[in-house]
C-alpha atoms as a PDB file:
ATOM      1  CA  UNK A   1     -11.852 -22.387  17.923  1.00  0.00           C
ATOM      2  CA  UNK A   2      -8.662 -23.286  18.606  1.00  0.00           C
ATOM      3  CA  UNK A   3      -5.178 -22.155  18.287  1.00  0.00           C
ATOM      4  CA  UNK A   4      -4.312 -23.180  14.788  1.00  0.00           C
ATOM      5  CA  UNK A   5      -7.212 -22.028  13.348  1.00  0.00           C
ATOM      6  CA  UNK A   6      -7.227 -19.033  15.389  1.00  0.00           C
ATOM      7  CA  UNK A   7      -3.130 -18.262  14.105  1.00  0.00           C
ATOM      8  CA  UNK A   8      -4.412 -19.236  10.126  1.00  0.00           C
ATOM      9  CA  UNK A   9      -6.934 -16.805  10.538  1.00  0.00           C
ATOM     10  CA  UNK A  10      -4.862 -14.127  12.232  1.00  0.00           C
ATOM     11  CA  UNK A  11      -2.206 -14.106   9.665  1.00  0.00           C
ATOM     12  CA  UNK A  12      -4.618 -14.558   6.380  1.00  0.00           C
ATOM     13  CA  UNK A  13      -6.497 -11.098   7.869  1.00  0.00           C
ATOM     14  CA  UNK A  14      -2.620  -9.620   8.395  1.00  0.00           C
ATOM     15  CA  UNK A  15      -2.078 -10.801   4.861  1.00  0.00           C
ATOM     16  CA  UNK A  16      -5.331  -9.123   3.534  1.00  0.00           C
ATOM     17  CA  UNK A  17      -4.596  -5.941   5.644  1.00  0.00           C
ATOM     18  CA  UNK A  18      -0.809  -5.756   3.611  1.00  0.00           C
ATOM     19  CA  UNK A  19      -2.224  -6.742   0.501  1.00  0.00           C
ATOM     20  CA  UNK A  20      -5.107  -3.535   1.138  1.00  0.00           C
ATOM     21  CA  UNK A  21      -2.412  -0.902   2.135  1.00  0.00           C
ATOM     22  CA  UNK A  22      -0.160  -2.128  -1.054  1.00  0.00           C
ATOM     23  CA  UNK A  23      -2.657  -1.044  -4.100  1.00  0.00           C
ATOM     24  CA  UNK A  24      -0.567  -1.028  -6.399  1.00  0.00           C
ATOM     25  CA  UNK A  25      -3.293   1.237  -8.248  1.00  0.00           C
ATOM     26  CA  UNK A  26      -5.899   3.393  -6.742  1.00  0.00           C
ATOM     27  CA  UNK A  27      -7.614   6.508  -8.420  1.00  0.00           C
ATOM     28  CA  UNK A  28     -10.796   8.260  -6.943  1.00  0.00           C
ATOM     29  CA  UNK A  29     -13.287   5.272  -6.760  1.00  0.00           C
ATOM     30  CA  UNK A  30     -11.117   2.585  -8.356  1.00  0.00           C
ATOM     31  CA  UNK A  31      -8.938   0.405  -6.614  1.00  0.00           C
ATOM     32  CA  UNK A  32      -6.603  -2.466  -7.846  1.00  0.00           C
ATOM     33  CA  UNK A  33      -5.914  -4.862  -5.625  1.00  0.00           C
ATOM     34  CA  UNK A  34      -5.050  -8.444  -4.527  1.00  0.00           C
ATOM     35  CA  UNK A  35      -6.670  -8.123  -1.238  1.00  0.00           C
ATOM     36  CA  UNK A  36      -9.113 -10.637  -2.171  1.00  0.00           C
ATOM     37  CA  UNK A  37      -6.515 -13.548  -2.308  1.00  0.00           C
ATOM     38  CA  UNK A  38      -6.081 -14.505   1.648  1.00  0.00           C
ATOM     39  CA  UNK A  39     -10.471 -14.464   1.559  1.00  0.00           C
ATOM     40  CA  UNK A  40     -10.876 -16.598  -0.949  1.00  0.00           C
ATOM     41  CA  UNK A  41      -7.518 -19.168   0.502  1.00  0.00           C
ATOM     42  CA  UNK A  42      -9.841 -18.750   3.626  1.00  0.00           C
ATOM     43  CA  UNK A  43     -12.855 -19.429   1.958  1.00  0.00           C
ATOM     44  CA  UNK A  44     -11.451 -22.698  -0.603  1.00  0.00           C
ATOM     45  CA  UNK A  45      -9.437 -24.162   2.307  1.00  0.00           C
ATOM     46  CA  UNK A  46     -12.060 -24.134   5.435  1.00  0.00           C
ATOM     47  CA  UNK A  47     -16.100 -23.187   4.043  1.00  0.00           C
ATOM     48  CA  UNK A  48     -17.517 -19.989   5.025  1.00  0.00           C
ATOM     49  CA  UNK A  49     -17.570 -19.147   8.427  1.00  0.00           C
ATOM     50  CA  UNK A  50     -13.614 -18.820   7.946  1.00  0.00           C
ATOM     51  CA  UNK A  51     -14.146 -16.718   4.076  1.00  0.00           C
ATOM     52  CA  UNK A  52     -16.179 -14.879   6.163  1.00  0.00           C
ATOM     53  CA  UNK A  53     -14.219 -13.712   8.796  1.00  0.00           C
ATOM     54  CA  UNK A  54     -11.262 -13.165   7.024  1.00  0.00           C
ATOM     55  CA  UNK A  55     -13.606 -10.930   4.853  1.00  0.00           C
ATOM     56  CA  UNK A  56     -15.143  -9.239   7.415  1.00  0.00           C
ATOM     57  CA  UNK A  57     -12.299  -8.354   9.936  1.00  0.00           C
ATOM     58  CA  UNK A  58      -9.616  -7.395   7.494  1.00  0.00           C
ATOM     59  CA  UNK A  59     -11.988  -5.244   5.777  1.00  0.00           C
ATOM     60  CA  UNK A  60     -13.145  -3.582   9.386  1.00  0.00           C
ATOM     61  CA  UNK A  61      -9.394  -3.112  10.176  1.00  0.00           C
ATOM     62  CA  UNK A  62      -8.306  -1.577   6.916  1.00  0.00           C
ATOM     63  CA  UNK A  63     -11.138   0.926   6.975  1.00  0.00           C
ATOM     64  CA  UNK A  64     -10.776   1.605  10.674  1.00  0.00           C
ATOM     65  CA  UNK A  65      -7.269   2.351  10.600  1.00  0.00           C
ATOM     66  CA  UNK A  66      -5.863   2.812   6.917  1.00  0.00           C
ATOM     67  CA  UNK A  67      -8.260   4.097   5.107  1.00  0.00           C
ATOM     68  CA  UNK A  68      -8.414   7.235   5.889  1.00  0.00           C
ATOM     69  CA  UNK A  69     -12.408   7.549   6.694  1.00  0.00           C
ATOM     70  CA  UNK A  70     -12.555   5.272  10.389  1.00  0.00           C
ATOM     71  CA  UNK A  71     -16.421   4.758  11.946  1.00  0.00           C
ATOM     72  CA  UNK A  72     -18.613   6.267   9.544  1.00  0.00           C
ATOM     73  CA  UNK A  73     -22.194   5.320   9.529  1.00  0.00           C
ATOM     74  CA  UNK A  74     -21.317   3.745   6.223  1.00  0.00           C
ATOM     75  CA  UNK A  75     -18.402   1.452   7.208  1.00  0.00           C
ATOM     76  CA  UNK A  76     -20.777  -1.854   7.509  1.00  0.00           C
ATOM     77  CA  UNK A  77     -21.573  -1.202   3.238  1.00  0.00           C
ATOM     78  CA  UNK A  78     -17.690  -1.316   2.834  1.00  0.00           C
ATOM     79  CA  UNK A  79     -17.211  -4.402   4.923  1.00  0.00           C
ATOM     80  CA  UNK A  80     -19.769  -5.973   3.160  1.00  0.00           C
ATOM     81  CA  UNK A  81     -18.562  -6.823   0.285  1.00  0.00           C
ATOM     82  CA  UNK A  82     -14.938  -8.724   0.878  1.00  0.00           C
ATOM     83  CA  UNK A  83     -17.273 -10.672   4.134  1.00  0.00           C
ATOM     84  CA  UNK A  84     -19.941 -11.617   1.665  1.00  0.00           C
ATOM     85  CA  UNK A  85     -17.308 -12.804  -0.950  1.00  0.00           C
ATOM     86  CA  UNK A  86     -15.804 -14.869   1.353  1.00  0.00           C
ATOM     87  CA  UNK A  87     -19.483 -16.290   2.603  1.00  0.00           C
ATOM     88  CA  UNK A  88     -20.245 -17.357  -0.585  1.00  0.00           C
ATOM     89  CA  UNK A  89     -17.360 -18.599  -2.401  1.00  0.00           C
ATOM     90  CA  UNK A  90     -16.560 -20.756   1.072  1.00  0.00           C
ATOM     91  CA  UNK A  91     -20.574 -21.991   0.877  1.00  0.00           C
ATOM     92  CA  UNK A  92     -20.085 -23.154  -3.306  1.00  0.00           C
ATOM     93  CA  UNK A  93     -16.225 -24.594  -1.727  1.00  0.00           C
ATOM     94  CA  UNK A  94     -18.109 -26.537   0.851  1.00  0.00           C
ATOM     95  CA  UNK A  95     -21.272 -27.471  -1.568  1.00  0.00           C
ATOM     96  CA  UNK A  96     -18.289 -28.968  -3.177  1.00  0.00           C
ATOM     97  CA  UNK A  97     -16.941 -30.948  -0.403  1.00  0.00           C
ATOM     98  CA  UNK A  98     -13.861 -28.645  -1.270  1.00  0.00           C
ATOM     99  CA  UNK A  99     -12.526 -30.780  -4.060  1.00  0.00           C
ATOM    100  CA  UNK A 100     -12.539 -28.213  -6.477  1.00  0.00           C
ATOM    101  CA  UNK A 101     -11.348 -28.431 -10.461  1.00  0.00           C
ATOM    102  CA  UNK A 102     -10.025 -25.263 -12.150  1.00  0.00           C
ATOM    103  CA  UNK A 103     -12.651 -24.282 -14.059  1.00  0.00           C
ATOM    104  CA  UNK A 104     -14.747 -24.460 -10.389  1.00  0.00           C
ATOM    105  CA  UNK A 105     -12.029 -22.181  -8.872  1.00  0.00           C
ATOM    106  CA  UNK A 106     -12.227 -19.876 -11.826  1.00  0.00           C
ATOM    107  CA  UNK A 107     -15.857 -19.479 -11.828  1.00  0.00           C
ATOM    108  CA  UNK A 108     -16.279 -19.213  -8.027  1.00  0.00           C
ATOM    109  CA  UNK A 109     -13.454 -16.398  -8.241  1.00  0.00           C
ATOM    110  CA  UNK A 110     -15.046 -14.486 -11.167  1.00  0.00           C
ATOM    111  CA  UNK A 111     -18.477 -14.764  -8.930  1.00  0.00           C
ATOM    112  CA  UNK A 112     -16.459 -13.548  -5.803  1.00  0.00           C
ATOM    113  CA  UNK A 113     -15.160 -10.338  -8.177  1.00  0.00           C
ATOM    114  CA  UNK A 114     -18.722  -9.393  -9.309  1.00  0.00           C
ATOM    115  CA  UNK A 115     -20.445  -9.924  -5.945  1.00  0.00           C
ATOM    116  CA  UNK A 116     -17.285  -6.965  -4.357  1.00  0.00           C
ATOM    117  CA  UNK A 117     -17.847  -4.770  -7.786  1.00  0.00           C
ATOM    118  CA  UNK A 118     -21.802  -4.899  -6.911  1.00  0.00           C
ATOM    119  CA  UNK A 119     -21.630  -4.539  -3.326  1.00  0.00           C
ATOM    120  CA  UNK A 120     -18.730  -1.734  -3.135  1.00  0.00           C
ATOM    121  CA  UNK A 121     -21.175  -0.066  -6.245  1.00  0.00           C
ATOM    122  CA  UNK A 122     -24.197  -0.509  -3.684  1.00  0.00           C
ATOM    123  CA  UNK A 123     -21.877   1.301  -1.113  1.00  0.00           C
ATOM    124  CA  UNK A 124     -20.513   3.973  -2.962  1.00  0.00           C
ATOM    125  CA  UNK A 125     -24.030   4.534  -4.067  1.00  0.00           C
ATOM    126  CA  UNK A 126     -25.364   4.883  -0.558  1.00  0.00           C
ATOM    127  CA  UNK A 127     -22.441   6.827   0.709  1.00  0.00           C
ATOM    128  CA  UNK A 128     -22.462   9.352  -1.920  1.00  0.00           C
ATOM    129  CA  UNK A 129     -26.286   9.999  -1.650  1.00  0.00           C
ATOM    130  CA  UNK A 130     -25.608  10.180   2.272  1.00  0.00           C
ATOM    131  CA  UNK A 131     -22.826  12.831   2.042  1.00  0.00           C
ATOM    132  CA  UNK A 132     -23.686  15.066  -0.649  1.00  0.00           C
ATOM    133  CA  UNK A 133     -21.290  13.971  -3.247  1.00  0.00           C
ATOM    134  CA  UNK A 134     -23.243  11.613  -5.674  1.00  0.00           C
ATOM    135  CA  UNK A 135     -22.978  11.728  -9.428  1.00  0.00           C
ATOM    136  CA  UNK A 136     -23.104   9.388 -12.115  1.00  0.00           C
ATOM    137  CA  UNK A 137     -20.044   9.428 -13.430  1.00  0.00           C
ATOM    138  CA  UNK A 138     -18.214   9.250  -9.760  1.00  0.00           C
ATOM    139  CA  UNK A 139     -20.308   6.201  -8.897  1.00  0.00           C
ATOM    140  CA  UNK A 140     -20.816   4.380 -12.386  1.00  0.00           C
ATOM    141  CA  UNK A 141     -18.228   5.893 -14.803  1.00  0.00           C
ATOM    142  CA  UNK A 142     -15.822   2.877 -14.508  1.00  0.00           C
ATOM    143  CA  UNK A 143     -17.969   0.234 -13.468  1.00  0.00           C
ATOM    144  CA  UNK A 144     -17.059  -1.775 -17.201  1.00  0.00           C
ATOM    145  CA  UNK A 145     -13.539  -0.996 -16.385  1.00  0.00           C
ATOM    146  CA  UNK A 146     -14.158  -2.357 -12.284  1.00  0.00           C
ATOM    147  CA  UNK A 147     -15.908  -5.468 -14.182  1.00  0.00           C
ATOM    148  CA  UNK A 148     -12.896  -6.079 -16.141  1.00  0.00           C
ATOM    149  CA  UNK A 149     -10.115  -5.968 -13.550  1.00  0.00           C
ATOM    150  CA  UNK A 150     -11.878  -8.022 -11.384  1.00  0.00           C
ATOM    151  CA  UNK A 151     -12.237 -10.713 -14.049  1.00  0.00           C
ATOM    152  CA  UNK A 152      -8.404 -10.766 -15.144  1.00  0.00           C
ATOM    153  CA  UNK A 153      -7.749 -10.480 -11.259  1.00  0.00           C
ATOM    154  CA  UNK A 154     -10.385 -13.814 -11.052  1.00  0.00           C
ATOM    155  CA  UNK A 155      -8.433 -15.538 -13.770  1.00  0.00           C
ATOM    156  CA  UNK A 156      -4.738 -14.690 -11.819  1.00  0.00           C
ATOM    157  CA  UNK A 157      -6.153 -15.776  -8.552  1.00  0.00           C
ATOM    158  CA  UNK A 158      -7.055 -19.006 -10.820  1.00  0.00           C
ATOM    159  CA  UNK A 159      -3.607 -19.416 -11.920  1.00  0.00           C
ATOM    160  CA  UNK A 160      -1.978 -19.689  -9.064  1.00  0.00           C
ATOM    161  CA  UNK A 161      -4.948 -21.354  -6.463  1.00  0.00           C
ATOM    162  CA  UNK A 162      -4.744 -24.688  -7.368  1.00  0.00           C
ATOM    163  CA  UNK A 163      -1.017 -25.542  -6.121  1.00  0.00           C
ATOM    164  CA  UNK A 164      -1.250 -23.046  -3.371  1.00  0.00           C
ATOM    165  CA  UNK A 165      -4.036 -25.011  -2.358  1.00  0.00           C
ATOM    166  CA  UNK A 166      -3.059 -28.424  -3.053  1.00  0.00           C
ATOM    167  CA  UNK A 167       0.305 -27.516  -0.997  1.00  0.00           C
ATOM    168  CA  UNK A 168      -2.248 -26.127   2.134  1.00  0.00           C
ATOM    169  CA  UNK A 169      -4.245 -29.190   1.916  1.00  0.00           C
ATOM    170  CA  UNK A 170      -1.193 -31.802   2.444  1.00  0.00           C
ATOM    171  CA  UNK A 171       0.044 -29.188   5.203  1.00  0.00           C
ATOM    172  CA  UNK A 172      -3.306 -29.617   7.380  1.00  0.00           C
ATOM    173  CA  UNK A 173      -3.348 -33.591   6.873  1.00  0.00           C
ATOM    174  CA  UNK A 174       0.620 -33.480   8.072  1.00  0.00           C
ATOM    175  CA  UNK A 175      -0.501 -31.656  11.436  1.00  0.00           C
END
């Protein structure tokens, strides 16, 4: 890996980690976010070992030391989600030799939204069974409502991808 890569990385997990800590929503099990946007720049911009990682290690940070729960023996089933996202949207990016059209970007963000909805559902599922707290309406009250935000988040992120990463691309070719 080396140093530029290394530095993108570093500063789309910083970017995730800010974007986490700044929900600009957040009641009991529902979260609204754009902490998604650096994964899926990662993930359109270099494949999936970089989605990925920015997935993976922002999400371990922000649950280590923000949000408010550490190590539990849970914490993998909350990093799964944003690490998987960013596996598979940087896989279809790749498939795709990364020349992407907008209605591409929009679907592969709208699949990126319901693969974190399903997984952090598949978490909170496990967690609550684990620690005593389960009930249906905790864990699938606003699931219709989680659906829905992440689509009209999926359709923002698709508004504003493109340039962004037109703009990166013409950046790497310079250097």
């Amino acid at each position: 890996m080396n140093t530029k890569r290394l530095t993108s990385l570093a500063m789309l997990i910083a970017v995730y980690i800010v974007l986490s800590i700044l929900t600009p929503v957040k009641v009991v099990n529902f979260k609204f976010t754009f902490e998604a946007f650096p994964i899926l720049v990662a993930a359109f911009l270099s494949g999936p070992v970089d989605g990925l990682i920015v997935g993976a290690v922002g999400s371990f940070i922000y649950q280590l030391l923000f949000s408010g729960y550490g190590i539990t023996p849970t914490t993998i089933l909350w990093v799964l989600p944003h690490a998987a996202s960013g596996l598979i949207v940087g896989l279809l990016s790749k498939s795709k030799n990364f020349d992407l059209n907008r209605l591409q970007i929009i679907l592969f963000c709208i699949l990126s939204s319901l693969t974190v909805t399903s997984l952090n559902l598949l978490a909170l599922y496990v967690d609550s069974r684990l620690y005593g707290y389960y009930s249906p309406a905790l864990v699938f009250g606003n699931l219709l409502l989680k659906i829905f935000t992440g689509v009209i988040l999926a359709v923002i992120y698709s508004a504003i991808l493109p340039k962004l990463l037109s703009y990166l691309k013409k950046l790497q070719e310079r250097n």
